[in-house]
Protein backbone atom coordinates (compact mmCIF):
# COMPACT_ATOMS: atom_id res chain seq x y z
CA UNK A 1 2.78 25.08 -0.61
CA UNK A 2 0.98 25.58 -4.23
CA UNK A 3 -2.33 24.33 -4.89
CA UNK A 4 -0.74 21.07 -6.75
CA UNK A 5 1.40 20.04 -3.72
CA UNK A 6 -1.60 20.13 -1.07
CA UNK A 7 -3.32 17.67 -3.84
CA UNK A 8 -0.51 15.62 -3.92
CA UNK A 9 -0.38 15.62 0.21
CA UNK A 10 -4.06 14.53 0.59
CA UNK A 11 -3.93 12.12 -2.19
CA UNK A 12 -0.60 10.39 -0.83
CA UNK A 13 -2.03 10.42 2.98
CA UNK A 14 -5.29 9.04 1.81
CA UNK A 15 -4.08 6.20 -0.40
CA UNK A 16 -1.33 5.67 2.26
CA UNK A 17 -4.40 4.88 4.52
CA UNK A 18 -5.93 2.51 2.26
CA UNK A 19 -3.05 0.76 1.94
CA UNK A 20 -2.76 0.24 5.46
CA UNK A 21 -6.50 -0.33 5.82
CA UNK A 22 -5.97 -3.25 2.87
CA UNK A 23 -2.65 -4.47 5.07
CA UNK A 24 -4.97 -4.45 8.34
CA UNK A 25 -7.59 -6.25 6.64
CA UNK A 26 -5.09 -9.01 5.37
CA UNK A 27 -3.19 -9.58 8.52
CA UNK A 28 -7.48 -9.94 10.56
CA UNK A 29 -8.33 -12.09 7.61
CA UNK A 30 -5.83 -14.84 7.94
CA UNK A 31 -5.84 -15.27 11.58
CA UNK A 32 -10.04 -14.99 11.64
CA UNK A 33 -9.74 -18.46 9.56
CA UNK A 34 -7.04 -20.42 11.04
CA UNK A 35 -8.15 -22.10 14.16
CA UNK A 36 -5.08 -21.65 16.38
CA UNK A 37 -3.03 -18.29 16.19
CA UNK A 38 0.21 -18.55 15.63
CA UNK A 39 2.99 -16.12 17.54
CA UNK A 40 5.15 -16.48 14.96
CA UNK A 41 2.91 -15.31 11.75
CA UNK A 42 1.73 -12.69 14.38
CA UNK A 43 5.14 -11.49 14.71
CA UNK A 44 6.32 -11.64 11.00
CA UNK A 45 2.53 -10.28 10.14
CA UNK A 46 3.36 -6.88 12.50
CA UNK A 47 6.85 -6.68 11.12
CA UNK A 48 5.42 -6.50 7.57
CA UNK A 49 3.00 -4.04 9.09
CA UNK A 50 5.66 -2.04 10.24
CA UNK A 51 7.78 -2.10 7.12
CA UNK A 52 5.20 -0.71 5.26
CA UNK A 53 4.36 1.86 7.54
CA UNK A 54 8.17 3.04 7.56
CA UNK A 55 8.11 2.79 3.61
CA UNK A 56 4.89 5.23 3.63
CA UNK A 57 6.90 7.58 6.09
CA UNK A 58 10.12 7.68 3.67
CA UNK A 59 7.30 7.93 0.98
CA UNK A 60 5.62 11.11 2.40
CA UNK A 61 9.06 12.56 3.40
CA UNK A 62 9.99 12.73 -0.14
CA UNK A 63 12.54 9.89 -0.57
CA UNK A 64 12.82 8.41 -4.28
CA UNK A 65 14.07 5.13 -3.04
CA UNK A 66 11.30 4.36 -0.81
CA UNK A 67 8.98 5.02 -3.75
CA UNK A 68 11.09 2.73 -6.47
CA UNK A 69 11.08 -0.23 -3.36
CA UNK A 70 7.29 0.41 -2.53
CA UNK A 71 5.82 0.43 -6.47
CA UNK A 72 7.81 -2.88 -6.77
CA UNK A 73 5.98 -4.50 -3.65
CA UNK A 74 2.50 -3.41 -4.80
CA UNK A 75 3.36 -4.36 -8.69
CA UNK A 76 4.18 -8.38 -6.45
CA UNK A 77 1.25 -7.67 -4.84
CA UNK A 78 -0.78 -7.13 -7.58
CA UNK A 79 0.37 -10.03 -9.56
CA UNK A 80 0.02 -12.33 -6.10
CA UNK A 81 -3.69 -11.11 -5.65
CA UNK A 82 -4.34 -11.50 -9.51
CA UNK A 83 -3.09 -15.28 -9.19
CA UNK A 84 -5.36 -15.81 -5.87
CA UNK A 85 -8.13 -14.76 -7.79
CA UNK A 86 -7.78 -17.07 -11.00
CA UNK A 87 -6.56 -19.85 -9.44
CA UNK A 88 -8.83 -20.22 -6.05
CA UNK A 89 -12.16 -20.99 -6.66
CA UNK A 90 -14.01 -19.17 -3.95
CA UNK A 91 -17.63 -17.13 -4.08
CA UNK A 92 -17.47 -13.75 -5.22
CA UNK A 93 -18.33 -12.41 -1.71
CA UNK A 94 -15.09 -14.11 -0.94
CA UNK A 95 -13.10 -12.81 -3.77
CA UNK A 96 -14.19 -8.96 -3.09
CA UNK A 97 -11.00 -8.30 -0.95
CA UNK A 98 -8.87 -8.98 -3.63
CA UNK A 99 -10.26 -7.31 -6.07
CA UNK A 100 -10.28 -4.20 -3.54
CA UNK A 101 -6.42 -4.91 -3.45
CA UNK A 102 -6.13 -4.82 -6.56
CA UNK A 103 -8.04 -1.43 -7.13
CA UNK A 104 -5.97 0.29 -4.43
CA UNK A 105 -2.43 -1.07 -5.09
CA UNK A 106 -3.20 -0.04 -8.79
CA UNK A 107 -3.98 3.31 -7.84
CA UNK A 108 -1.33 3.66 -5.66
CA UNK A 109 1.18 2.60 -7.97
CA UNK A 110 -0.60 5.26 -10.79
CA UNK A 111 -0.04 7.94 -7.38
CA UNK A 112 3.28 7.47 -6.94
CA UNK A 113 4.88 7.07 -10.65
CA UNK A 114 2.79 8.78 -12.88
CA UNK A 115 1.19 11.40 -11.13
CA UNK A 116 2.02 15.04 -11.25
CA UNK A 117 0.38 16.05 -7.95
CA UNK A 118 2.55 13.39 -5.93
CA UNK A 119 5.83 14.49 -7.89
CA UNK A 120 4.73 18.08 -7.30
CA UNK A 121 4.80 17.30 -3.04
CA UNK A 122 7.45 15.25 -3.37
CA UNK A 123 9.65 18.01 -4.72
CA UNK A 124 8.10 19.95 -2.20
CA UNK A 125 9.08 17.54 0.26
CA UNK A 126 12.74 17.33 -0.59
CA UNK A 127 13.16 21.23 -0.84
CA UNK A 128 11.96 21.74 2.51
CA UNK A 129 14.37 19.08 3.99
CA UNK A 130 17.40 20.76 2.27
């Protein structure tokens, strides 16, 4: 492994940690505020969890697909958190966590289409698995 694709495999595990730090954060966040927990969000809440830790495995591994699917989710994301932030009128205190969403889902997006460190493992990936 060149010096480019160990770049591209810390930058992809670290910004796959954020993500699921931002994911954690969303999932504590909405049942800190609603007074009664709800086993169904809970359960559709850990799927999602799930899902995107599968997509971040198929990610890692090298798997085009997985990284067309995931850039679409965060680009939803983006646009969702970009909405929530117009159109609620909350402190800014309150409106820090999306604008950390925001920061992170943009970089990972930059990561994994435009970057020549991830496309660098990623080949790297996909030769090894041949």
């Amino acid at each position: 492994m060149n010096y480019l694709e160990q770049i591209g495999k810390r930058k992809t595990i670290l910004i796959s940690i954020s993500i699921l730090l931002v994911s954690l954060h969303t999932i504590y966040f909405y049942n800190s505020v609603v007074p009664e927990i709800e086993t169904k969000k809970i359960i559709q809440q850990i799927i999602r969890f799930l899902l995107t830790v599968g997509l971040l495995v198929m990610i890692y591994r090298g798997k085009n697909w997985a990284k067309n699917i995931f850039i679409i989710l965060l680009l939803i994301g983006i646009f969702g958190a970009i909405y929530a932030f117009f159109s609620v009128s909350l402190s800014i205190i309150l409106n820090i966590p999306l604008i950390i969403k925001i920061v992170v889902f943009s970089a990972a997006i930059y990561h994994f289409g435009f970057s020549k460190s991830f496309k660098a493992f990623s080949d790297y990936q996909n030769r090894k698995n041949e």
